[in-house]
PDB file of N, CA and C in Angstrom:
ATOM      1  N   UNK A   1    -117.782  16.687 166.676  1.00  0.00           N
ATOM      2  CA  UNK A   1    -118.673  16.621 165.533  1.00  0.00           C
ATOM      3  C   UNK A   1    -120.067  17.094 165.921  1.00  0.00           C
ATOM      4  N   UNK A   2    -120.651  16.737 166.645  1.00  0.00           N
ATOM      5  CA  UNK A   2    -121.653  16.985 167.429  1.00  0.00           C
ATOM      6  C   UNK A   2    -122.078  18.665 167.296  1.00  0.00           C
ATOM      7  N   UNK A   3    -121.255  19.512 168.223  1.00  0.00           N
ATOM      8  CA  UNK A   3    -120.727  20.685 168.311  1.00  0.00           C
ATOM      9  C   UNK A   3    -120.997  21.433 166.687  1.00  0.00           C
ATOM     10  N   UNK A   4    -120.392  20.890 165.634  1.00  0.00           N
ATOM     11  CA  UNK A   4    -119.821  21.122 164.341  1.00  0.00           C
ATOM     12  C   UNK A   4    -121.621  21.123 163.698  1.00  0.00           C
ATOM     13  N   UNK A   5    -121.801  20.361 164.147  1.00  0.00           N
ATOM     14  CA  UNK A   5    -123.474  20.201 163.663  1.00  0.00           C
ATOM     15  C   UNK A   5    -124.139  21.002 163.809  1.00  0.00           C
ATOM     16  N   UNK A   6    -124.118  21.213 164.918  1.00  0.00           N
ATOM     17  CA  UNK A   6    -125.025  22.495 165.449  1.00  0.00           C
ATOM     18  C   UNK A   6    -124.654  23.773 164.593  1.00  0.00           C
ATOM     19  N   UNK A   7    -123.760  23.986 164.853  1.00  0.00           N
ATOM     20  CA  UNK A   7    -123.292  25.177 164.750  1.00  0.00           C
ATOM     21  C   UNK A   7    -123.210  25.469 163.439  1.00  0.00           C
ATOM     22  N   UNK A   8    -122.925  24.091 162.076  1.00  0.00           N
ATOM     23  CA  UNK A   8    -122.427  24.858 161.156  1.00  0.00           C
ATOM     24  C   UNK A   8    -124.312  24.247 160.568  1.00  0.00           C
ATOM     25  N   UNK A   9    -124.558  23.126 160.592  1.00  0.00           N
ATOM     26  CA  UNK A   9    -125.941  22.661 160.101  1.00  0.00           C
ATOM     27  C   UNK A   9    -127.128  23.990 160.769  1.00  0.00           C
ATOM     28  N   UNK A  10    -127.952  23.903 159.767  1.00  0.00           N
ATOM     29  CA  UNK A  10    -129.154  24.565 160.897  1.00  0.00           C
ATOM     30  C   UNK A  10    -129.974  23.441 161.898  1.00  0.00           C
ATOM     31  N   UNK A  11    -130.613  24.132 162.300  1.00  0.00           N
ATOM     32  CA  UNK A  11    -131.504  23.993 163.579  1.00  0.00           C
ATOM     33  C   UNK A  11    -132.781  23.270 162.812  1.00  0.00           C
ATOM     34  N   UNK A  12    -133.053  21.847 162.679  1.00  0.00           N
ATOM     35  CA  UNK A  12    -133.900  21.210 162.701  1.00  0.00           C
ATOM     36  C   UNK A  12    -134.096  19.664 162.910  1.00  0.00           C
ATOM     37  N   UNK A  13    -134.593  19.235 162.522  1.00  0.00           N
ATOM     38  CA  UNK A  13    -135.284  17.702 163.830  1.00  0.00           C
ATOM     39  C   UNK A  13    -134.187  16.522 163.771  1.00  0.00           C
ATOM     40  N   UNK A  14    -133.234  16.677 162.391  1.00  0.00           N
ATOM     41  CA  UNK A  14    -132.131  16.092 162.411  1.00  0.00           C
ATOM     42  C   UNK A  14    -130.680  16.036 163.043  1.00  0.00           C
ATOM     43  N   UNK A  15    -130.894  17.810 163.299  1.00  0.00           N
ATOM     44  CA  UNK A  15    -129.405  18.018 163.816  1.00  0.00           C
ATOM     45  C   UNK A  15    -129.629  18.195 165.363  1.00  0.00           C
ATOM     46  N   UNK A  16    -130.676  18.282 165.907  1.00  0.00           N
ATOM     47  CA  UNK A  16    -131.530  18.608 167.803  1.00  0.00           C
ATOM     48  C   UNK A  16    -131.429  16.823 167.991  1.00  0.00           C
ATOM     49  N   UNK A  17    -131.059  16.129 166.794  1.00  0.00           N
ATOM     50  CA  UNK A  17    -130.897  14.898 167.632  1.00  0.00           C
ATOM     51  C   UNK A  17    -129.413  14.846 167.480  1.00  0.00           C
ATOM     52  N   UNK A  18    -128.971  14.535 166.195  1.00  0.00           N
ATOM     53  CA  UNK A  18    -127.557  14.184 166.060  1.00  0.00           C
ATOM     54  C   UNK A  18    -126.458  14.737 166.731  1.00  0.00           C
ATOM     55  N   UNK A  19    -126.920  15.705 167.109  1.00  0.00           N
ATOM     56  CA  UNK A  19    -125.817  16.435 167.491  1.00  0.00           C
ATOM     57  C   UNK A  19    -125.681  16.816 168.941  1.00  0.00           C
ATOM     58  N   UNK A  20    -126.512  16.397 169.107  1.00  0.00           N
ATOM     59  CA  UNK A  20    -126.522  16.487 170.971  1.00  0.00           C
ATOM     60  C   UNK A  20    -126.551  15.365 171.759  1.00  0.00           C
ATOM     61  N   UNK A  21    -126.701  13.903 170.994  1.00  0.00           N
ATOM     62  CA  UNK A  21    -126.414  12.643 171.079  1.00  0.00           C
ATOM     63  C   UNK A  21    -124.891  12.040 170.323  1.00  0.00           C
ATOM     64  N   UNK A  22    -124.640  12.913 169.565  1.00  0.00           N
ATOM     65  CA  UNK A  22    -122.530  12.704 169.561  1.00  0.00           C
ATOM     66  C   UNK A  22    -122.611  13.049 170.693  1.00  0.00           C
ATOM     67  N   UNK A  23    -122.633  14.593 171.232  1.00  0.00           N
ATOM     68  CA  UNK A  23    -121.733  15.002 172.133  1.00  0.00           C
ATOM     69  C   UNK A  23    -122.305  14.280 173.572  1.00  0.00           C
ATOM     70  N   UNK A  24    -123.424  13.817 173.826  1.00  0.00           N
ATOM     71  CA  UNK A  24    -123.574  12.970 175.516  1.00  0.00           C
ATOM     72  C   UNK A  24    -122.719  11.397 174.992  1.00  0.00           C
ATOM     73  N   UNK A  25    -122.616  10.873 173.872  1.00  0.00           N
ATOM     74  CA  UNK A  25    -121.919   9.657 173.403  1.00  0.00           C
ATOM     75  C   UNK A  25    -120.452   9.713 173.809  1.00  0.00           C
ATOM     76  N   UNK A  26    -120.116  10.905 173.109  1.00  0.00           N
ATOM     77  CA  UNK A  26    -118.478  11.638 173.497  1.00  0.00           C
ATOM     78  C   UNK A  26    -118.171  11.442 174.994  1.00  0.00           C
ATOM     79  N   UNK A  27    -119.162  12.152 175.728  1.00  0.00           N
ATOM     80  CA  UNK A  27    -119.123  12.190 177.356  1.00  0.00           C
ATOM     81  C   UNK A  27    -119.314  10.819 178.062  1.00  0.00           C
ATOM     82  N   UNK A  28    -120.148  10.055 177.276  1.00  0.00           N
ATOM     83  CA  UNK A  28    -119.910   8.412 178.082  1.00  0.00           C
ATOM     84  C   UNK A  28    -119.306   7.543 177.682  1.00  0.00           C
ATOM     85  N   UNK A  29    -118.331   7.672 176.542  1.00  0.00           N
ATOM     86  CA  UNK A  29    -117.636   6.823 176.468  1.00  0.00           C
ATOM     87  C   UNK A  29    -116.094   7.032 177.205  1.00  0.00           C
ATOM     88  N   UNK A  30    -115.657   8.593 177.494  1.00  0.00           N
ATOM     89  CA  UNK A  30    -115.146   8.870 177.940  1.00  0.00           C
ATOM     90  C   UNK A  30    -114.961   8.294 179.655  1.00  0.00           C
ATOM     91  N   UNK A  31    -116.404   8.439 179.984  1.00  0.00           N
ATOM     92  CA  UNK A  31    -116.360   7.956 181.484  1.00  0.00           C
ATOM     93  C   UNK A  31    -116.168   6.186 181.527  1.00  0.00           C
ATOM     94  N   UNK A  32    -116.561   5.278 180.481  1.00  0.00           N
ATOM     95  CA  UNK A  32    -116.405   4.424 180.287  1.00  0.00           C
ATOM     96  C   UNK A  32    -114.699   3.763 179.789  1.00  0.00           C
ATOM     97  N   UNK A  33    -114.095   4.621 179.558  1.00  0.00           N
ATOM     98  CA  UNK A  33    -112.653   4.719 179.311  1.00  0.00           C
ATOM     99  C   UNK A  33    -111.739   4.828 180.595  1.00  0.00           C
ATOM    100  N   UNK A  34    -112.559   5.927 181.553  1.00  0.00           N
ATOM    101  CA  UNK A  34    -111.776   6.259 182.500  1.00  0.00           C
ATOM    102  C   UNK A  34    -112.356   5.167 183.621  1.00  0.00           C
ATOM    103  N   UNK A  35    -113.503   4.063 183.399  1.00  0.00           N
ATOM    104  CA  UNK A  35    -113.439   3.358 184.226  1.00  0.00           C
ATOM    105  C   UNK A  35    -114.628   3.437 185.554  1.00  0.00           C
ATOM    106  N   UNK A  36    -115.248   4.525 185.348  1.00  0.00           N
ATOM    107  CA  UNK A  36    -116.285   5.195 185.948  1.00  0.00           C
ATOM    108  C   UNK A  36    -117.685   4.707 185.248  1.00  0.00           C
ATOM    109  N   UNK A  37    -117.481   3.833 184.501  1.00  0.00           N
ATOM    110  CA  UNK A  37    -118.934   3.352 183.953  1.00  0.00           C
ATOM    111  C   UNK A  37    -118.916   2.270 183.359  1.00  0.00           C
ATOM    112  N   UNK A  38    -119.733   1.216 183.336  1.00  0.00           N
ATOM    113  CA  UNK A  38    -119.446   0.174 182.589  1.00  0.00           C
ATOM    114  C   UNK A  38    -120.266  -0.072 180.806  1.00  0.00           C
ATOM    115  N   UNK A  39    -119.992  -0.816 180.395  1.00  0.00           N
ATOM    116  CA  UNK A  39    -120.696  -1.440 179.176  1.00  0.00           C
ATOM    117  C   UNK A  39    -121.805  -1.337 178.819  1.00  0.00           C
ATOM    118  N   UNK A  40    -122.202  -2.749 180.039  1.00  0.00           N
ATOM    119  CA  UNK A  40    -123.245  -2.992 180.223  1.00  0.00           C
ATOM    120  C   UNK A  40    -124.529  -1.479 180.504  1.00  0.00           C
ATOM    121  N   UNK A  41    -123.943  -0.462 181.536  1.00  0.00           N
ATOM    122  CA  UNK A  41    -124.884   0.422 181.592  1.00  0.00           C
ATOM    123  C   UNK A  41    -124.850   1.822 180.169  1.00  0.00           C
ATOM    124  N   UNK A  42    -123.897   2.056 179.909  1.00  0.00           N
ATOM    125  CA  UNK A  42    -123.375   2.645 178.918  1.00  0.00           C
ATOM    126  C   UNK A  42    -124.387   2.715 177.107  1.00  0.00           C
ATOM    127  N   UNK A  43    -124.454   1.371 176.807  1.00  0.00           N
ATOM    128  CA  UNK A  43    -125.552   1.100 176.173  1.00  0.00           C
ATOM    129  C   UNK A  43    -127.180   1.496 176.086  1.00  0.00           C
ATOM    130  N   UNK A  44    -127.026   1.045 177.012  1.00  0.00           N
ATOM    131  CA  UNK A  44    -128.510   1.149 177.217  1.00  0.00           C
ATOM    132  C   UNK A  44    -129.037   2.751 177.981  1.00  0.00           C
ATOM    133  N   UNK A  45    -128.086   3.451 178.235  1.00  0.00           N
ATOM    134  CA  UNK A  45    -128.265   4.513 178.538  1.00  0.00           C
ATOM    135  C   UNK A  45    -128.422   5.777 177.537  1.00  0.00           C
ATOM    136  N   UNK A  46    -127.475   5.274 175.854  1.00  0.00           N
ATOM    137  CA  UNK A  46    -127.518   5.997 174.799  1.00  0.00           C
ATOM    138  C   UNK A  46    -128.660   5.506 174.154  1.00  0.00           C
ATOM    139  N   UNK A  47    -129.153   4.891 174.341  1.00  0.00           N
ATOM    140  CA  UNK A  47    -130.634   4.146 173.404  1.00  0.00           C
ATOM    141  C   UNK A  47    -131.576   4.857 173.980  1.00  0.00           C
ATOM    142  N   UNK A  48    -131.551   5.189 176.097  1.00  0.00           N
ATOM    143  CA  UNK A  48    -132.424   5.885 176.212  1.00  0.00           C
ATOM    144  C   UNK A  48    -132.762   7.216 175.469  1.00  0.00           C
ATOM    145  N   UNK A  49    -131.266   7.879 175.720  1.00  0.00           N
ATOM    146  CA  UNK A  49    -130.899   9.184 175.138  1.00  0.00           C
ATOM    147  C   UNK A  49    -131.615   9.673 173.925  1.00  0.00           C
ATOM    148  N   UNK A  50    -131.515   8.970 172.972  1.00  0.00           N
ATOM    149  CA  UNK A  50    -131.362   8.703 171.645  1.00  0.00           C
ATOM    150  C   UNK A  50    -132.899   9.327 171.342  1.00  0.00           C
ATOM    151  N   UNK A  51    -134.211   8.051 172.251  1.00  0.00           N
ATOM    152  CA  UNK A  51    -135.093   8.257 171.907  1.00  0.00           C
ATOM    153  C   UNK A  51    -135.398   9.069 173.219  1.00  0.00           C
ATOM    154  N   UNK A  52    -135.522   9.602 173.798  1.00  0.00           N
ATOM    155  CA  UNK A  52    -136.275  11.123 174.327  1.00  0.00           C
ATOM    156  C   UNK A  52    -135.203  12.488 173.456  1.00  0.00           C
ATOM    157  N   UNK A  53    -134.392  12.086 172.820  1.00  0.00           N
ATOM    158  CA  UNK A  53    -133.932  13.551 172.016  1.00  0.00           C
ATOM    159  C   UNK A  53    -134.970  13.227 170.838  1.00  0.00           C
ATOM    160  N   UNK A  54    -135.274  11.928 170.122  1.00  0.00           N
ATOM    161  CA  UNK A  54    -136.036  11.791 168.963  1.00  0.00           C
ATOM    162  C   UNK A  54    -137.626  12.056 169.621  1.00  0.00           C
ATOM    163  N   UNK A  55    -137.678  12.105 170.704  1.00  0.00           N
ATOM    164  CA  UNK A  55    -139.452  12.493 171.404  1.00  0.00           C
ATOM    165  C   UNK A  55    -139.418  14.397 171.557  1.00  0.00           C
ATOM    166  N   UNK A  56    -138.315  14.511 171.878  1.00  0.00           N
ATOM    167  CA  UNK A  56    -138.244  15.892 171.488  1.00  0.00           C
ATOM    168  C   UNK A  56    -138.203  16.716 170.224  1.00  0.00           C
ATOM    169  N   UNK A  57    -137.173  16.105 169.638  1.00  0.00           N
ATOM    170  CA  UNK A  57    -137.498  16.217 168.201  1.00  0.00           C
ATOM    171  C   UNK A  57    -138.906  16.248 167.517  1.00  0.00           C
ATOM    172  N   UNK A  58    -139.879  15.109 168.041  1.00  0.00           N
ATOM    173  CA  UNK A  58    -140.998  15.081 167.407  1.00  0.00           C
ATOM    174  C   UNK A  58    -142.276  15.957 167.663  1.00  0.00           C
ATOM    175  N   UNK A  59    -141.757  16.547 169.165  1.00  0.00           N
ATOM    176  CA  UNK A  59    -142.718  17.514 169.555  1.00  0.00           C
ATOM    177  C   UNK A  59    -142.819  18.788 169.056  1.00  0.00           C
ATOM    178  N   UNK A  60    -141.220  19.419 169.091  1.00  0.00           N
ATOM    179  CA  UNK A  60    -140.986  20.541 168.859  1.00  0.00           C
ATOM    180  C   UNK A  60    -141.386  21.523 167.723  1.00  0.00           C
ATOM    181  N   UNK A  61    -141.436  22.561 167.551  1.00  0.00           N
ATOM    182  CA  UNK A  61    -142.010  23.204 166.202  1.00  0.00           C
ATOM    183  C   UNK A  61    -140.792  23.351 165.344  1.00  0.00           C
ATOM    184  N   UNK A  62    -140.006  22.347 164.933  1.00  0.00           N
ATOM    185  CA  UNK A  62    -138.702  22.773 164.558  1.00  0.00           C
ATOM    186  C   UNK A  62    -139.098  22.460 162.580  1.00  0.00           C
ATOM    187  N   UNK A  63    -138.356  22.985 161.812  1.00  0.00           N
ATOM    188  CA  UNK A  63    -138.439  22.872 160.669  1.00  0.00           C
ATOM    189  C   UNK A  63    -137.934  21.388 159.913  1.00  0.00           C
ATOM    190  N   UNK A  64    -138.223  20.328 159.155  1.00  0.00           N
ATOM    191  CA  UNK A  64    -137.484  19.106 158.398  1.00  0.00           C
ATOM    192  C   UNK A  64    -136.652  19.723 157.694  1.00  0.00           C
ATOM    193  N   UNK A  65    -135.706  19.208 157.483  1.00  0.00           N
ATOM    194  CA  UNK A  65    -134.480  19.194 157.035  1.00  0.00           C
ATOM    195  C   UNK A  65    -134.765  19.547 155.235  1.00  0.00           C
ATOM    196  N   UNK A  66    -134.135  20.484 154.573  1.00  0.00           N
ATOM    197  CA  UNK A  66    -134.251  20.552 153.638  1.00  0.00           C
ATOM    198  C   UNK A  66    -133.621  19.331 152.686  1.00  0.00           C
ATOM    199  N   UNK A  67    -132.806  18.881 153.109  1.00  0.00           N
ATOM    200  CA  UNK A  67    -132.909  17.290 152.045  1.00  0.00           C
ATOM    201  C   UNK A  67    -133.726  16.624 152.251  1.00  0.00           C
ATOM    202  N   UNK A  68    -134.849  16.250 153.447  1.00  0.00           N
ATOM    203  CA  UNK A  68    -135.763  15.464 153.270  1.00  0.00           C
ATOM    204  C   UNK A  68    -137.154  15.809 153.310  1.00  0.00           C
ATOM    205  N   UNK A  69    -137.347  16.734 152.832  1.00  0.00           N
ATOM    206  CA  UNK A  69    -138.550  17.825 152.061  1.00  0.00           C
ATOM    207  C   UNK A  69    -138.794  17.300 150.391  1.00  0.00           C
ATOM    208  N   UNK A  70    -140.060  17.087 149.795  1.00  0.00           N
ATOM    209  CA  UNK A  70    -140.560  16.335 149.288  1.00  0.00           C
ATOM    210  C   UNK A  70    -140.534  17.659 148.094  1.00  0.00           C
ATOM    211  N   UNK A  71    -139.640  17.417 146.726  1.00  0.00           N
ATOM    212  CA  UNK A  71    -139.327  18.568 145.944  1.00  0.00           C
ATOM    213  C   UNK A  71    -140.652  18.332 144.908  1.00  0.00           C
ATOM    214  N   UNK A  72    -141.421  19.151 144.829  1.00  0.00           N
ATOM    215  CA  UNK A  72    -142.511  19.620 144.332  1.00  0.00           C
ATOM    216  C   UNK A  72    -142.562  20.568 142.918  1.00  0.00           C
ATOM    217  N   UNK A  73    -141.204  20.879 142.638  1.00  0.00           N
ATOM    218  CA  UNK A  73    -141.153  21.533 141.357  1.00  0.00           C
ATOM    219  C   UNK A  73    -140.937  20.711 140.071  1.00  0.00           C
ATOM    220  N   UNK A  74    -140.178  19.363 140.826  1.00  0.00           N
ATOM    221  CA  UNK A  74    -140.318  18.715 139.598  1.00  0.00           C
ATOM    222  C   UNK A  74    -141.109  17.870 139.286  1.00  0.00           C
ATOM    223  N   UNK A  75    -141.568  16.919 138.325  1.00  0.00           N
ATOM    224  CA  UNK A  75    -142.638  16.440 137.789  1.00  0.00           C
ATOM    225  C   UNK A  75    -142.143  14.682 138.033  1.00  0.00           C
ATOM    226  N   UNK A  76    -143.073  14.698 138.623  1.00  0.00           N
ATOM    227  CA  UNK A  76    -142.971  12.658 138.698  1.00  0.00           C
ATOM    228  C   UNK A  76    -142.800  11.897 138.002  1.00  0.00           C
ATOM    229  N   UNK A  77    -142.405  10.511 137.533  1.00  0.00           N
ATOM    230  CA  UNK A  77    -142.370  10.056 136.344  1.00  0.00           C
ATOM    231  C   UNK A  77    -141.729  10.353 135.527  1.00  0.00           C
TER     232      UNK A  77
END
């Protein structure tokens, strides 16, 4: 899914996270399956993840997501 994001979503601050945090999620739960990682570290290792992809996200010159762009043609109220 991850992969699918990228590729089929464009390139902005939503999908530079989502989608590159499936696919390291994919990769540690896997190692956590095969026994090579535990729980306990597993966790707390995707939370790191999570937020330095969302610190990247926030730096980058990347475009917001056109669903959460503030539609201006129509009238308030």
């Amino acid at each position: 899914m991850g992969v699918l994001i990228l590729v089929v979503g464009a390139i902005d601050k939503v999908t530079i996270v989502v989608g590159p945090f499936l696919i390291i999620s994919t990769v540690v739960s896997l190692l956590r399956q095969t026994g090579r990682l535990s729980e306990n570290t597993e966790v707390p290792c995707l939370m790191i993840v999570v937020g330095l992809l969302a610190l990247i996200a926030r730096f980058l010159p990347l475009p917001m997501p056109r669903w959460l762009e503030e539609d201006t043609k129509t009238p308030k109220g």
